[in-house]
Structure formats: C-alpha cells, structure tokens
C-alpha atoms as a PDB file:
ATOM      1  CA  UNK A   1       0.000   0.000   0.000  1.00  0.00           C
ATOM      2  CA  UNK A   2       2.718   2.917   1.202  1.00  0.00           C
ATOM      3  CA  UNK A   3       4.595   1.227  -2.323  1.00  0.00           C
ATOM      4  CA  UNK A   4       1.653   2.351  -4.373  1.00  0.00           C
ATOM      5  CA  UNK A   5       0.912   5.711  -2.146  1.00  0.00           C
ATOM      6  CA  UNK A   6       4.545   6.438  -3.595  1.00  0.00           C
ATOM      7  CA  UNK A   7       4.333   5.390  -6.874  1.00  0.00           C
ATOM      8  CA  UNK A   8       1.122   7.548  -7.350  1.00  0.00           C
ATOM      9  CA  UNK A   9       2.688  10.687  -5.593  1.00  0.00           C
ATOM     10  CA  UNK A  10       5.770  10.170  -7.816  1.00  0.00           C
ATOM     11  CA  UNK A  11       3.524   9.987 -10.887  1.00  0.00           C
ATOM     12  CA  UNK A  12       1.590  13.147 -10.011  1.00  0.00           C
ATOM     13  CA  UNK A  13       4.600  15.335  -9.926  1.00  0.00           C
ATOM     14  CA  UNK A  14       5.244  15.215 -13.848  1.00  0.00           C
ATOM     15  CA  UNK A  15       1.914  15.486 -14.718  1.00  0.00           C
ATOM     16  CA  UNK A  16       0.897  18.460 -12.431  1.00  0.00           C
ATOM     17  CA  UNK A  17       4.374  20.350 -14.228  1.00  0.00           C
ATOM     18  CA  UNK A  18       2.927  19.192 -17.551  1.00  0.00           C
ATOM     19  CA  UNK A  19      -0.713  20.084 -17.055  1.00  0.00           C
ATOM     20  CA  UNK A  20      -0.149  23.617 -14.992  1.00  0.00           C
ATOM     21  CA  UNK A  21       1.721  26.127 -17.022  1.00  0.00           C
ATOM     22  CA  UNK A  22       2.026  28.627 -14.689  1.00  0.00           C
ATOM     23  CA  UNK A  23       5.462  27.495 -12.613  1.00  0.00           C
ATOM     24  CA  UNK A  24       4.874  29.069  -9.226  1.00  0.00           C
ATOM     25  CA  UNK A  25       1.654  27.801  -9.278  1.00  0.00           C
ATOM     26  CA  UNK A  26       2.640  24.287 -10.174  1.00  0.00           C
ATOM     27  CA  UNK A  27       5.480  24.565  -7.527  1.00  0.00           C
ATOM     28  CA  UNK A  28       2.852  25.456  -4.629  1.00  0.00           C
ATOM     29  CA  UNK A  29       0.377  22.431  -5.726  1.00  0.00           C
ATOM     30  CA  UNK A  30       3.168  19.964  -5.858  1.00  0.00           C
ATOM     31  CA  UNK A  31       4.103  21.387  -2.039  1.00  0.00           C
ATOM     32  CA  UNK A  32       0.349  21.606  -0.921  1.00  0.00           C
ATOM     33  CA  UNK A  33       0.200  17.950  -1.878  1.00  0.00           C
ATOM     34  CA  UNK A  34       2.749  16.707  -0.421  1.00  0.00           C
ATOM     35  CA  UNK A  35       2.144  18.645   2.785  1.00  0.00           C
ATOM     36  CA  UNK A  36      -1.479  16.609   2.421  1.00  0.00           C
ATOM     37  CA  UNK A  37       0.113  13.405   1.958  1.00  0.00           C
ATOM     38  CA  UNK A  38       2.803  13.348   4.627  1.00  0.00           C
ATOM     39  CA  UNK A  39       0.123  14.596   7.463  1.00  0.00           C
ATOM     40  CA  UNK A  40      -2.333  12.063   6.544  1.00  0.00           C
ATOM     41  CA  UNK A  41       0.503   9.276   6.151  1.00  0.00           C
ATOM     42  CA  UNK A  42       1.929  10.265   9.571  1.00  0.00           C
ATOM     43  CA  UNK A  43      -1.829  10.127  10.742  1.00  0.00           C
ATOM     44  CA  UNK A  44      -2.314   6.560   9.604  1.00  0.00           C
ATOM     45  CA  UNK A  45      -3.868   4.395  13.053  1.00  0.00           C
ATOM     46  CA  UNK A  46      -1.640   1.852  14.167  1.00  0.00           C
ATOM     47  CA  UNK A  47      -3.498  -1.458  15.012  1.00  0.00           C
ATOM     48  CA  UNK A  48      -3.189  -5.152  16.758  1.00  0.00           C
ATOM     49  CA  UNK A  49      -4.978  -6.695  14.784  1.00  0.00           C
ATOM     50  CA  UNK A  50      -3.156  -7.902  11.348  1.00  0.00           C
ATOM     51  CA  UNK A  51      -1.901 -10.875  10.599  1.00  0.00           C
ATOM     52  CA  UNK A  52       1.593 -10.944  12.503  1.00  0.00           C
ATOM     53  CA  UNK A  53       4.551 -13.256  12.159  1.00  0.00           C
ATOM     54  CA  UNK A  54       4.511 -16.018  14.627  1.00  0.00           C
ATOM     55  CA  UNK A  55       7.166 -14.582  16.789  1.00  0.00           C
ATOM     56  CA  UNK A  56       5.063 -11.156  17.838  1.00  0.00           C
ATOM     57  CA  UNK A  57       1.793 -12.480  17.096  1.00  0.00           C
ATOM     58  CA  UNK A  58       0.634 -12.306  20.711  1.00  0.00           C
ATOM     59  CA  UNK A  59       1.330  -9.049  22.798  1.00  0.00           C
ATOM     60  CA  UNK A  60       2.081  -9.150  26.537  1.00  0.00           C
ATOM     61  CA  UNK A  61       0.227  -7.657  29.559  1.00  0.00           C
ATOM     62  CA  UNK A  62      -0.051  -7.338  32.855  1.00  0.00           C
ATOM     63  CA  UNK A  63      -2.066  -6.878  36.050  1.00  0.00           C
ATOM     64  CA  UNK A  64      -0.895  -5.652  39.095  1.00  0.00           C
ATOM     65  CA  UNK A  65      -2.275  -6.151  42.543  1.00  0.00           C
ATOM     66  CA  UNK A  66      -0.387  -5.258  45.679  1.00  0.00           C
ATOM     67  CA  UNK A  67       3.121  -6.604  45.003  1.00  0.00           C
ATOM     68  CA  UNK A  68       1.665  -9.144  42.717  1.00  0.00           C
ATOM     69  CA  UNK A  69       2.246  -8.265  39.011  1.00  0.00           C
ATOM     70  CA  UNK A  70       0.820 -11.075  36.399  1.00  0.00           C
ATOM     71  CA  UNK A  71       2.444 -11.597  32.996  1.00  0.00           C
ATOM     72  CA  UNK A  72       0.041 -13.114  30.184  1.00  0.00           C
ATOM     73  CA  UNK A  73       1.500 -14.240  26.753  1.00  0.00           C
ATOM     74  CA  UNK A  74       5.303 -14.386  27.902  1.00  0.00           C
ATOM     75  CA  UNK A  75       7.300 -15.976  24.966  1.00  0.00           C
ATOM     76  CA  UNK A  76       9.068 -19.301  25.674  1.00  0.00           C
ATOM     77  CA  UNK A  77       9.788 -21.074  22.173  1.00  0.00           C
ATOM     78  CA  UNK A  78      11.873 -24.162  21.669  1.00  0.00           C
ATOM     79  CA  UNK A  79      14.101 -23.682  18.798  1.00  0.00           C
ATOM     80  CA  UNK A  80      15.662 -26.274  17.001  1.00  0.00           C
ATOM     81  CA  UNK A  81      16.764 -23.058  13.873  1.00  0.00           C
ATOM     82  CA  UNK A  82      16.006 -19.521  13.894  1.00  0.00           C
ATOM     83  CA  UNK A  83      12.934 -20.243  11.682  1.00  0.00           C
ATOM     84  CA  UNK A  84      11.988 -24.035  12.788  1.00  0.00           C
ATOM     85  CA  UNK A  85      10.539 -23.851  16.550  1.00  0.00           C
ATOM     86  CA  UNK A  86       7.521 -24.723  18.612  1.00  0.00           C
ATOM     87  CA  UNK A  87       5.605 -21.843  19.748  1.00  0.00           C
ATOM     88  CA  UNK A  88       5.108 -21.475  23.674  1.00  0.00           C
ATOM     89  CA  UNK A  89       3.729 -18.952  25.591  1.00  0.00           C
ATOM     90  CA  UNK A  90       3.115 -18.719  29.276  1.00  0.00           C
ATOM     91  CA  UNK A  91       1.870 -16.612  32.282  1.00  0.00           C
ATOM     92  CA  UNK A  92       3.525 -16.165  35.454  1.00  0.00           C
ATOM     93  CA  UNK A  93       2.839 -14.140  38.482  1.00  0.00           C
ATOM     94  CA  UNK A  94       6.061 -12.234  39.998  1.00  0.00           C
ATOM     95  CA  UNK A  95       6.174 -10.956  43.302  1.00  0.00           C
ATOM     96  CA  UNK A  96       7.627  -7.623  43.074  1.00  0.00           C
ATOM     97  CA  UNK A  97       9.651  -7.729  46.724  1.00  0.00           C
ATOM     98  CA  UNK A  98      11.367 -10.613  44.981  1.00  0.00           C
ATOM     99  CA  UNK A  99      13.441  -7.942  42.206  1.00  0.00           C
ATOM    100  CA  UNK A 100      16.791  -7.675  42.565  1.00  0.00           C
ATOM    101  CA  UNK A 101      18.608  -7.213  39.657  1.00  0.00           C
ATOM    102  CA  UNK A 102      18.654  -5.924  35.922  1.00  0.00           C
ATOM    103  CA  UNK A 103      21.136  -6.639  32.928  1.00  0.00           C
ATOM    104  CA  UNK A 104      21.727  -4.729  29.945  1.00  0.00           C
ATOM    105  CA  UNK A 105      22.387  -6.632  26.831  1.00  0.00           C
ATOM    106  CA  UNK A 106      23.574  -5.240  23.444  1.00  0.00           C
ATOM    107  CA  UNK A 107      23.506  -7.645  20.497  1.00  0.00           C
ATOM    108  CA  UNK A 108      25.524  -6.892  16.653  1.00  0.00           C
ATOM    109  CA  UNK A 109      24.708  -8.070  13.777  1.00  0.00           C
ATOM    110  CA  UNK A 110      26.055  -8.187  10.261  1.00  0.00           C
ATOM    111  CA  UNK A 111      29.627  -7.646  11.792  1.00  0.00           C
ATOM    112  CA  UNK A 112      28.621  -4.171  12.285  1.00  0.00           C
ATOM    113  CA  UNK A 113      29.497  -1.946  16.059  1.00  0.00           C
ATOM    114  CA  UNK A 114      27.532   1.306  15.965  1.00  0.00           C
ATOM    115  CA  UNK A 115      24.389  -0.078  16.047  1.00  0.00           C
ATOM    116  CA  UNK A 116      22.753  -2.555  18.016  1.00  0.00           C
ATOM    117  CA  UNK A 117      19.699  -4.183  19.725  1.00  0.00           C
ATOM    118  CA  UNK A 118      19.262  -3.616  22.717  1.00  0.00           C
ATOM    119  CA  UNK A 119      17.375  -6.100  26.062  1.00  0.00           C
ATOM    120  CA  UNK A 120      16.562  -5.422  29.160  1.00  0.00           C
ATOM    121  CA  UNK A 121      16.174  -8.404  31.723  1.00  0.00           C
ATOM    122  CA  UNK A 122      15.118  -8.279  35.094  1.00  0.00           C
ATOM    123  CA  UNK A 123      16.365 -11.127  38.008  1.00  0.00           C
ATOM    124  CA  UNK A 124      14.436 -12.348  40.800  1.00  0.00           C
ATOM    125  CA  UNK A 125      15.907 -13.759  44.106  1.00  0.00           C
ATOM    126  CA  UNK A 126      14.456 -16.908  43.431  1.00  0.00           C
ATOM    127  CA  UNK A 127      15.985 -17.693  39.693  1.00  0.00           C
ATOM    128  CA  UNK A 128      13.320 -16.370  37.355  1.00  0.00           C
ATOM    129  CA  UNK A 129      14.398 -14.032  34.914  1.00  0.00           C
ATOM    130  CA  UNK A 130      12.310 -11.879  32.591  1.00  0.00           C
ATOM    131  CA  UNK A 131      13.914 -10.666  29.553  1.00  0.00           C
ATOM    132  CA  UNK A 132      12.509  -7.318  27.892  1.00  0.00           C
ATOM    133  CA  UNK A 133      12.705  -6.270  23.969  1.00  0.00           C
ATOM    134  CA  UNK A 134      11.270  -3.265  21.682  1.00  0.00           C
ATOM    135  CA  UNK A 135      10.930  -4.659  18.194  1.00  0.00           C
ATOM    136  CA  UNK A 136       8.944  -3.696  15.102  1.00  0.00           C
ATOM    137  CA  UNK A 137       5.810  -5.888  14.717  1.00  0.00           C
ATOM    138  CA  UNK A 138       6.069  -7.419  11.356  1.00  0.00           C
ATOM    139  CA  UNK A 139       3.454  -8.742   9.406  1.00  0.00           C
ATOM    140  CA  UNK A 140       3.673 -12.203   8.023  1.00  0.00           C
ATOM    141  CA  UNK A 141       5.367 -12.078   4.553  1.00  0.00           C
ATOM    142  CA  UNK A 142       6.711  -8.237   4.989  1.00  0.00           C
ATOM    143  CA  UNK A 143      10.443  -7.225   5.001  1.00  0.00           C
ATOM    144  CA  UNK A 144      11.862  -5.024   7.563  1.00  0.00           C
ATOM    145  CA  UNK A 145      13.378  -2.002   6.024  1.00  0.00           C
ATOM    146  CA  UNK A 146      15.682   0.831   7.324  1.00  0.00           C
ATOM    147  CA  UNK A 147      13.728   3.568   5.478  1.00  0.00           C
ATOM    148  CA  UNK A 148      10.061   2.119   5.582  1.00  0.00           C
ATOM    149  CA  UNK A 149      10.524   2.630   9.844  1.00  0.00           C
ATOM    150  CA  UNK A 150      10.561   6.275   8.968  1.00  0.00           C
ATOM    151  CA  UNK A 151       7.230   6.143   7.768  1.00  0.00           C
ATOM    152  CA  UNK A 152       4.424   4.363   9.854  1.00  0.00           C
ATOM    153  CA  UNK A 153       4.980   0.891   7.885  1.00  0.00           C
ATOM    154  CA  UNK A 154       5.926  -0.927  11.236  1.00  0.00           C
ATOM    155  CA  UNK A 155       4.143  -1.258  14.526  1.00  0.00           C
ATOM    156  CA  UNK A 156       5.936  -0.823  17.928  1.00  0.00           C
ATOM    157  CA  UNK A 157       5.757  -4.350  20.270  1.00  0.00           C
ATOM    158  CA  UNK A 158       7.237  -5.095  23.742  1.00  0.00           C
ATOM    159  CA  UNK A 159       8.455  -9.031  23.786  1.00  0.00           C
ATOM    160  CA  UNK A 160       8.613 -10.127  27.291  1.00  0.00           C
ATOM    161  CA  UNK A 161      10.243 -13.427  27.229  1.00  0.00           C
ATOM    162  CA  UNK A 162      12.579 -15.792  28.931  1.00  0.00           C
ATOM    163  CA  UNK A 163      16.274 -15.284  28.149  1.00  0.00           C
ATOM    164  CA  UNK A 164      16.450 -19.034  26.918  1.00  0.00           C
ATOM    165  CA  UNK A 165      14.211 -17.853  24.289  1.00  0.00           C
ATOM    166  CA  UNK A 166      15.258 -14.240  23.238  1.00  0.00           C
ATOM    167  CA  UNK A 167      19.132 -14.423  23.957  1.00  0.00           C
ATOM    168  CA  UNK A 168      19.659 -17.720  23.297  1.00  0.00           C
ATOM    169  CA  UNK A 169      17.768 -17.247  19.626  1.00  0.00           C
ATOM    170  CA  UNK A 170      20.798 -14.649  19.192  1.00  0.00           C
ATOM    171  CA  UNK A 171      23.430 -16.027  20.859  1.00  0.00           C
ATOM    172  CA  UNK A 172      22.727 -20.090  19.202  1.00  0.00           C
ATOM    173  CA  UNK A 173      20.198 -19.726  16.359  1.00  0.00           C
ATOM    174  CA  UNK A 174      21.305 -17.098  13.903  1.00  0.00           C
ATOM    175  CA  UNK A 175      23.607 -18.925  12.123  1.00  0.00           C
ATOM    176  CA  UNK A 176      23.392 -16.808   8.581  1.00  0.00           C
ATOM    177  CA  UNK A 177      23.755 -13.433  10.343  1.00  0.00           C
ATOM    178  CA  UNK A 178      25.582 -13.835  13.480  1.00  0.00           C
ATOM    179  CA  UNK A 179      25.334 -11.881  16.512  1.00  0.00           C
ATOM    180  CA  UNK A 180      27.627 -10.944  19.240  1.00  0.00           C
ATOM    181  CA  UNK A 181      25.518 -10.639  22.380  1.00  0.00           C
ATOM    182  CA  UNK A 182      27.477  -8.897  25.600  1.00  0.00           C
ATOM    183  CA  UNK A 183      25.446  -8.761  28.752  1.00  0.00           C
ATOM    184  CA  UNK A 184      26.124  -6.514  31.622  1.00  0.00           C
ATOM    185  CA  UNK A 185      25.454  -6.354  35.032  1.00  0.00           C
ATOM    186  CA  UNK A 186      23.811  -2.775  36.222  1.00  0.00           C
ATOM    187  CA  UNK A 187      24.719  -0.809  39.766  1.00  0.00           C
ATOM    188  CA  UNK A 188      20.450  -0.163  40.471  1.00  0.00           C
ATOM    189  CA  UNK A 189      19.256  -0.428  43.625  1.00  0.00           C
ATOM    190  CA  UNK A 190      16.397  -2.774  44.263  1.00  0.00           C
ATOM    191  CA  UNK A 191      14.142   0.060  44.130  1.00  0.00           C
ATOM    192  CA  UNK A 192      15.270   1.808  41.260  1.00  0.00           C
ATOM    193  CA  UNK A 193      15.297  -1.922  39.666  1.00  0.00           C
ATOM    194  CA  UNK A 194      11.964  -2.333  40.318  1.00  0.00           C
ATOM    195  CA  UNK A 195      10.858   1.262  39.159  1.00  0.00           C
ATOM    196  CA  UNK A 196      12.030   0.180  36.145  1.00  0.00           C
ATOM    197  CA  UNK A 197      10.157  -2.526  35.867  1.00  0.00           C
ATOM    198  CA  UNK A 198       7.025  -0.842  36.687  1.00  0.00           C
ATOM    199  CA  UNK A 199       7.569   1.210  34.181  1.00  0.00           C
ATOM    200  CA  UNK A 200       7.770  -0.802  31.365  1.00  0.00           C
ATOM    201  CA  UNK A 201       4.561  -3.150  32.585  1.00  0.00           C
ATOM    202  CA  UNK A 202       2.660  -0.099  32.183  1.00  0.00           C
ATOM    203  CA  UNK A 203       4.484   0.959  28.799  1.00  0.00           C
ATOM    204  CA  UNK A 204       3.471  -3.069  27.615  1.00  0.00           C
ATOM    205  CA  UNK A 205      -0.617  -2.538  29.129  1.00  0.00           C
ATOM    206  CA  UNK A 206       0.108   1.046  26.750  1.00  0.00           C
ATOM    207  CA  UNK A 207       0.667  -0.795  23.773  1.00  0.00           C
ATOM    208  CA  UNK A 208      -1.853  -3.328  23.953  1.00  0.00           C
ATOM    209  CA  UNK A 209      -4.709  -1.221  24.412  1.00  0.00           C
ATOM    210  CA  UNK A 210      -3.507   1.534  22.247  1.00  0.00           C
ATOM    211  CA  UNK A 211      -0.909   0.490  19.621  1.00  0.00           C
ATOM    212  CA  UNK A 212       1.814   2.313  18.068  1.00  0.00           C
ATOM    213  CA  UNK A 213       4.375   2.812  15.390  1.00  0.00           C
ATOM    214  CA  UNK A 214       7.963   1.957  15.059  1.00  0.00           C
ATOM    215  CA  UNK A 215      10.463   4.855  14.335  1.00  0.00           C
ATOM    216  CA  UNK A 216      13.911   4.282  12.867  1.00  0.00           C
ATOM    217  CA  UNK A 217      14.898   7.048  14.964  1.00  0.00           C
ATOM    218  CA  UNK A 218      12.662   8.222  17.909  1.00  0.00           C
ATOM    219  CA  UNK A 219      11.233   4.730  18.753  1.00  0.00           C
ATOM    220  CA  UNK A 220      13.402   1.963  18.791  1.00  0.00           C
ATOM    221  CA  UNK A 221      14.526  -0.674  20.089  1.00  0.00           C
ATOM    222  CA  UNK A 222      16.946   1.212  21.972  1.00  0.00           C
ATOM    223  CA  UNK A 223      15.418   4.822  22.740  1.00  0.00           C
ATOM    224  CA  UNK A 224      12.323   3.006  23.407  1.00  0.00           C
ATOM    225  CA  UNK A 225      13.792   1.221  26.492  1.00  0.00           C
ATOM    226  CA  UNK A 226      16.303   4.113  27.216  1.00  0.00           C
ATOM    227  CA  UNK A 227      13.228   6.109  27.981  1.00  0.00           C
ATOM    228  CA  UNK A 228      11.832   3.774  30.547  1.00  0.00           C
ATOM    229  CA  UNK A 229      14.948   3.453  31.932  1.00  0.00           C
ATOM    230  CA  UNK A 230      15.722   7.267  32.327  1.00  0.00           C
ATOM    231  CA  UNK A 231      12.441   7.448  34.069  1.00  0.00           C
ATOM    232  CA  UNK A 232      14.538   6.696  37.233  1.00  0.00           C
ATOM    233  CA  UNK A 233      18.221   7.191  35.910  1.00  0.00           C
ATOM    234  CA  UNK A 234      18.480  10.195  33.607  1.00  0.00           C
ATOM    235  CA  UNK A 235      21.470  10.537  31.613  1.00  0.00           C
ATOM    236  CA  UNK A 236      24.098  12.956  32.986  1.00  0.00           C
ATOM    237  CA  UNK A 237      24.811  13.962  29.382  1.00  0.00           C
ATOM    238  CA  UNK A 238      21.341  14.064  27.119  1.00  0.00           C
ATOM    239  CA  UNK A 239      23.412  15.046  24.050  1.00  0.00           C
ATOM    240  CA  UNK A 240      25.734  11.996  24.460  1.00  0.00           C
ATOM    241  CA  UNK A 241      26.401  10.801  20.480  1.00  0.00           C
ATOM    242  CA  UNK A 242      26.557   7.149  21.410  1.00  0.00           C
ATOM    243  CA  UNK A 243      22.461   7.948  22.635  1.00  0.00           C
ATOM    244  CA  UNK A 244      21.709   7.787  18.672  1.00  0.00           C
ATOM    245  CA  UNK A 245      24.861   5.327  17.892  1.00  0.00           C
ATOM    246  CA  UNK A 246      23.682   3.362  20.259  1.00  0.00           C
ATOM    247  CA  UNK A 247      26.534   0.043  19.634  1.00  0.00           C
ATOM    248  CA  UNK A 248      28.392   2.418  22.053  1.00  0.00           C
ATOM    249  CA  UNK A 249      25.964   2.831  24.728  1.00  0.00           C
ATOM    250  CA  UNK A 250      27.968  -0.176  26.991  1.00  0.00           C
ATOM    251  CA  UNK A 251      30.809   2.312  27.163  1.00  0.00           C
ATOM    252  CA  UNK A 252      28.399   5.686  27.978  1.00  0.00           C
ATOM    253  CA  UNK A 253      26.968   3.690  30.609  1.00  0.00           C
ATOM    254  CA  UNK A 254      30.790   1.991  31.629  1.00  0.00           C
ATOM    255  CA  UNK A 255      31.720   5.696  32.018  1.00  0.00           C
ATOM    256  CA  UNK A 256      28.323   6.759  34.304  1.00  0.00           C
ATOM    257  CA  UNK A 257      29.056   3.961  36.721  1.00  0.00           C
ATOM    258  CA  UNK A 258      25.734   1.936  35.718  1.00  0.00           C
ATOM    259  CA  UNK A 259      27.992  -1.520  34.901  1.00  0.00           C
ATOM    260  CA  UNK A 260      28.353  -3.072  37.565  1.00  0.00           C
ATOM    261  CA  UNK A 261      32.360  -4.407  37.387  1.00  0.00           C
ATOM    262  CA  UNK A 262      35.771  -3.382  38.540  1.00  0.00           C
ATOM    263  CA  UNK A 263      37.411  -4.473  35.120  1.00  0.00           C
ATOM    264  CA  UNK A 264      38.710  -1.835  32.844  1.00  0.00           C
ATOM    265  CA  UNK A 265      36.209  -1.315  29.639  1.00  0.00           C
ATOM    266  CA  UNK A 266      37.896  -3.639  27.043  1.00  0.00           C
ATOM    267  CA  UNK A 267      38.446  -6.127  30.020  1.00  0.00           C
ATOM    268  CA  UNK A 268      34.337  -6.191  30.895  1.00  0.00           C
ATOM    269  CA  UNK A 269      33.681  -6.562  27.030  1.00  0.00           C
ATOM    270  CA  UNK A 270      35.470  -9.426  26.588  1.00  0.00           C
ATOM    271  CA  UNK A 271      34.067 -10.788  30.199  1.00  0.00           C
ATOM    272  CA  UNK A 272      30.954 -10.038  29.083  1.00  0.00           C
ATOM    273  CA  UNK A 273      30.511 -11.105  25.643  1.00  0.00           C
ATOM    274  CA  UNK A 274      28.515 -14.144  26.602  1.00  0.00           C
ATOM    275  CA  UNK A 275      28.940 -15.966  22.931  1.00  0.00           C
ATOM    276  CA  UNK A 276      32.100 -17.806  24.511  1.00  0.00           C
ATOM    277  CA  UNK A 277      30.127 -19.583  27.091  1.00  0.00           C
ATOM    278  CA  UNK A 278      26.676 -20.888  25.464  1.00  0.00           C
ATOM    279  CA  UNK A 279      27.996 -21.695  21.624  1.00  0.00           C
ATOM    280  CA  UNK A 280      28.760 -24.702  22.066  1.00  0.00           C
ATOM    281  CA  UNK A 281      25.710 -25.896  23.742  1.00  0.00           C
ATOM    282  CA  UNK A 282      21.517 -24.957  22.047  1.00  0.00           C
ATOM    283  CA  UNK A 283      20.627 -26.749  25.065  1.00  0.00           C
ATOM    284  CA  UNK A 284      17.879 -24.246  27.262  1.00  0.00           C
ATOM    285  CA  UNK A 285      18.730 -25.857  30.688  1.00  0.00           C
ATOM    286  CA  UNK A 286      20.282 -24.069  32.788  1.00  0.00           C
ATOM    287  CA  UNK A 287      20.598 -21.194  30.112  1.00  0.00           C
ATOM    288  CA  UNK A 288      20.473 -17.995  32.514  1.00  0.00           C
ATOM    289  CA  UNK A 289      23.092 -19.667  34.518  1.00  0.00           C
ATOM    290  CA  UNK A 290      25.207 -20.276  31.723  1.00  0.00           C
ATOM    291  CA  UNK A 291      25.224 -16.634  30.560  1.00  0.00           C
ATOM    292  CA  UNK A 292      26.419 -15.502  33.916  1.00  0.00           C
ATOM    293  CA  UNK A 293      29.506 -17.234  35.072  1.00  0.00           C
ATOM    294  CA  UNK A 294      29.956 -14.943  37.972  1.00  0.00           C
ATOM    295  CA  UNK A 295      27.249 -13.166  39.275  1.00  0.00           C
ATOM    296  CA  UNK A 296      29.073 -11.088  41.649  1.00  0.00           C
ATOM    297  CA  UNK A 297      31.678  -8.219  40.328  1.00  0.00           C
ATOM    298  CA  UNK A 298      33.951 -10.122  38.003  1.00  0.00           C
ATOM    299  CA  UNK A 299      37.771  -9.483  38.393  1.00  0.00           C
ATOM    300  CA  UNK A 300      40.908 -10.712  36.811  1.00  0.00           C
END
C-alpha cells in the first residue's frame, strides 16, 4: 500500500508540471500535496490486529495487585533453527519484593558496532528471569526495512520473554547473520530496579490497548527502552552521540558507573561477551546460569 501511495505521488509530480503552465503555481500544488500526503501518512492508526509473524503475534500484559504483578503471553519457544521452533507462551505471576537485579544486553549483527539491539532483563531472588525487547511488529510475509521505519509501515511491540528464548535465539540460532551478544550487570538499587520494571509493565498494558508505530529514529529498540529506563536514571549527558549510535551505549553507561564491574572497559567486554560460554551448547537448561559465570563483580 505505502509502495503504491509512492508510486502515485511520484507519478503526479510530472503530470501536475505538464498540465499547470504557470510554474509558481505548479510549484505550490506539488508542495500543498505533499504537505497533504505526509500529514495524513503520519496520521495513519496503528493497530493489533493484522496478521503478525509467529514470533510477535501475541502481545504481553499485565495486572498488578499489591506486590503481585501477572504476565500473560510471555514468549518461551523451543528452537531447534532460527525459523523451525515450537511456539510457547506462558503466564507467570512475579512478586515484586522478589526484584533484585537488571542486565543490559547489546547484540551486533552483520559484523557491524555502531548499532545494536538492545534487552533489558530483570532477576528475581528466586531464579526467574524476565527478559525485555522493543521490536517492530512485522506482518507475516513483509520485510523489515531501514527507510520504511521512517514512515508508519511498522508497529511498535514489547516481547517479554525468557532469556532461553530471546538471547539464546541470538546467541545459538542465527547462524546466517551472526550476533555478538554482551550482557552486563547494572549498579540499580532494588528500588530503582523495580521502578524500572514498573515502568515498562505499564508501557506493555500502553501498547496493547492503544498500539503504536515503530520509528527508525525516535522509537526503537533502543530509545524506546532508554526512555523507561531514564524514568529513574536520567542521563548525565542528554546530548551523548553514542544515545543515537547506540553500539556504544555499553561504554556511555561503563563511564556513568551503571555496569556493575571493577574491570577496565575492554576487560568487561570481553568478560561479558557471553557468545564464549553458550555456543557450544543450544541446550535451554540451565541457560540464565550459563550466561552468567559470575554473578558477583567479576575481576581478573
């Protein structure tokens, strides 16, 4: 549809040059139009109800009572490739006095270092983990494109899922474009840990009562989550470059204290780069354990 929209609007330009004489007045119609178009594209309503690619075909949500927080539709598949798996979803009720901890995870691909995509995942004292991603919400058969996120083609999802799905899919599965996953340790408090986490339950109810769209730029996968995690830890530098080349963010947030490790940078990137410990093994047991071979401040 935004192909044709395009192809039409292209068309039109010629034809209004050829058709109205008068220059200036051709240039302001061509403008006008365009004006037209772009408002009502950028208007367009986002929805949840298309037919969606198997791995963000249900959305997440939660209810809260007391310190009782239920997850519906958390994503637990059983890979065997990146595109041959059993689809499993599950709900789970966390108790909220049982937070402790939350790990920031950056994952290349292509080879590339200035960007990447960024996880969130949140530890509990009694050895469940919850693993958070902002992804576009394809539709079955559609390609993801750089450009197209510019303009309303993709909607915004929250995956909430277990890290034996969502890491290990990166860190195992992707075979034909591999990824190099590091996952770091953050200095919150339990309270600011679980601020964060309140924040993004109600940013996932958000979406799935009111949907959204993906921007290349102002929503994705990482600004998306680096709001809800400024909502307790703000930045001490807002105009930071590595906020937009975001493959760099590990070091910004080295440099503000919020990794948790006594290592030097290079020294916690090669710690952390969690590839080294989980490629030789697709098995899911004991996958969250695997990823962390020290859970208290590393040192060498």
């Amino acid at each position: 549809m935004a192909a044709i929209a395009a192809g039409i609007f292209a068309f039109a330009i010629p034809l209004i040059l050829f058709l109205v004489p008068q220059r200036n007045l051709a240039l302001v119609i061509i403008i006008l139009s365009y004006i037209a178009v772009t408002t009502a594209w950028m208007n367009m309503p986002a929805s949840n109800d298309r037919d969606w690619m198997p791995s963000v075909a249900k959305s997440p949500y939660a209810i809260t009572q007391g310190n009782q927080v239920a997850v519906h539709n958390i994503r637990n598949f059983d890979y065997r490739t990146e595109f041959d798996f059993s689809e499993n979803y599950y709900d789970k009720t966390y108790n909220l006095d049982d937070l402790e901890s939350l790990n920031f995870l950056l994952s290349y691909w292509g080879g590339g270092t200035t960007f990447a995509h960024t996880i969130l995942s949140f530890g509990f004292s009694n050895g469940d983990y919850l693993a958070v991603s902002a992804e576009t919400r394809l539709e079955k058969g559609e390609p993801q494109s750089l450009v197209s996120g510019f303009f309303n083609q993709y909607e915004m999802t929250y995956i909430l899922a277990d890290e034996r799905d969502i890491i290990r899919l990166r860190t195992n599965f992707r075979k034909l474009d591999p990824e190099d996953v590091y996952f770091y340790p953050t200095t919150l408090s339990k309270q600011e840990v679980r601020q964060v986490f309140e924040v993004i339950m109600a940013r996932v109810n958000q979406l799935y009562q009111q949907p959204e769209f993906y921007n290349t730029i102002t929503q994705n996968c990482f600004t998306t989550l680096r709001a809800d995690f400024n909502s307790i830890a703000p930045p001490k530098n807002s105009l930071d470059w590595r906020i937009i080349a975001n493959g760099y963010s590990d070091q910004m947030l080295y440099e503000n204290g919020t990794i948790d490790t006594d290592l030097s940078f290079p020294e916690a990137r090669e710690y952390f780069h969690i590839n080294q410990y989980v490629s030789d093994d697709n098995s899911p047991v004991d996958y969250s354990k695997r990823i962390r071979p020290n859970l208290n401040k590393p040192s060498l």
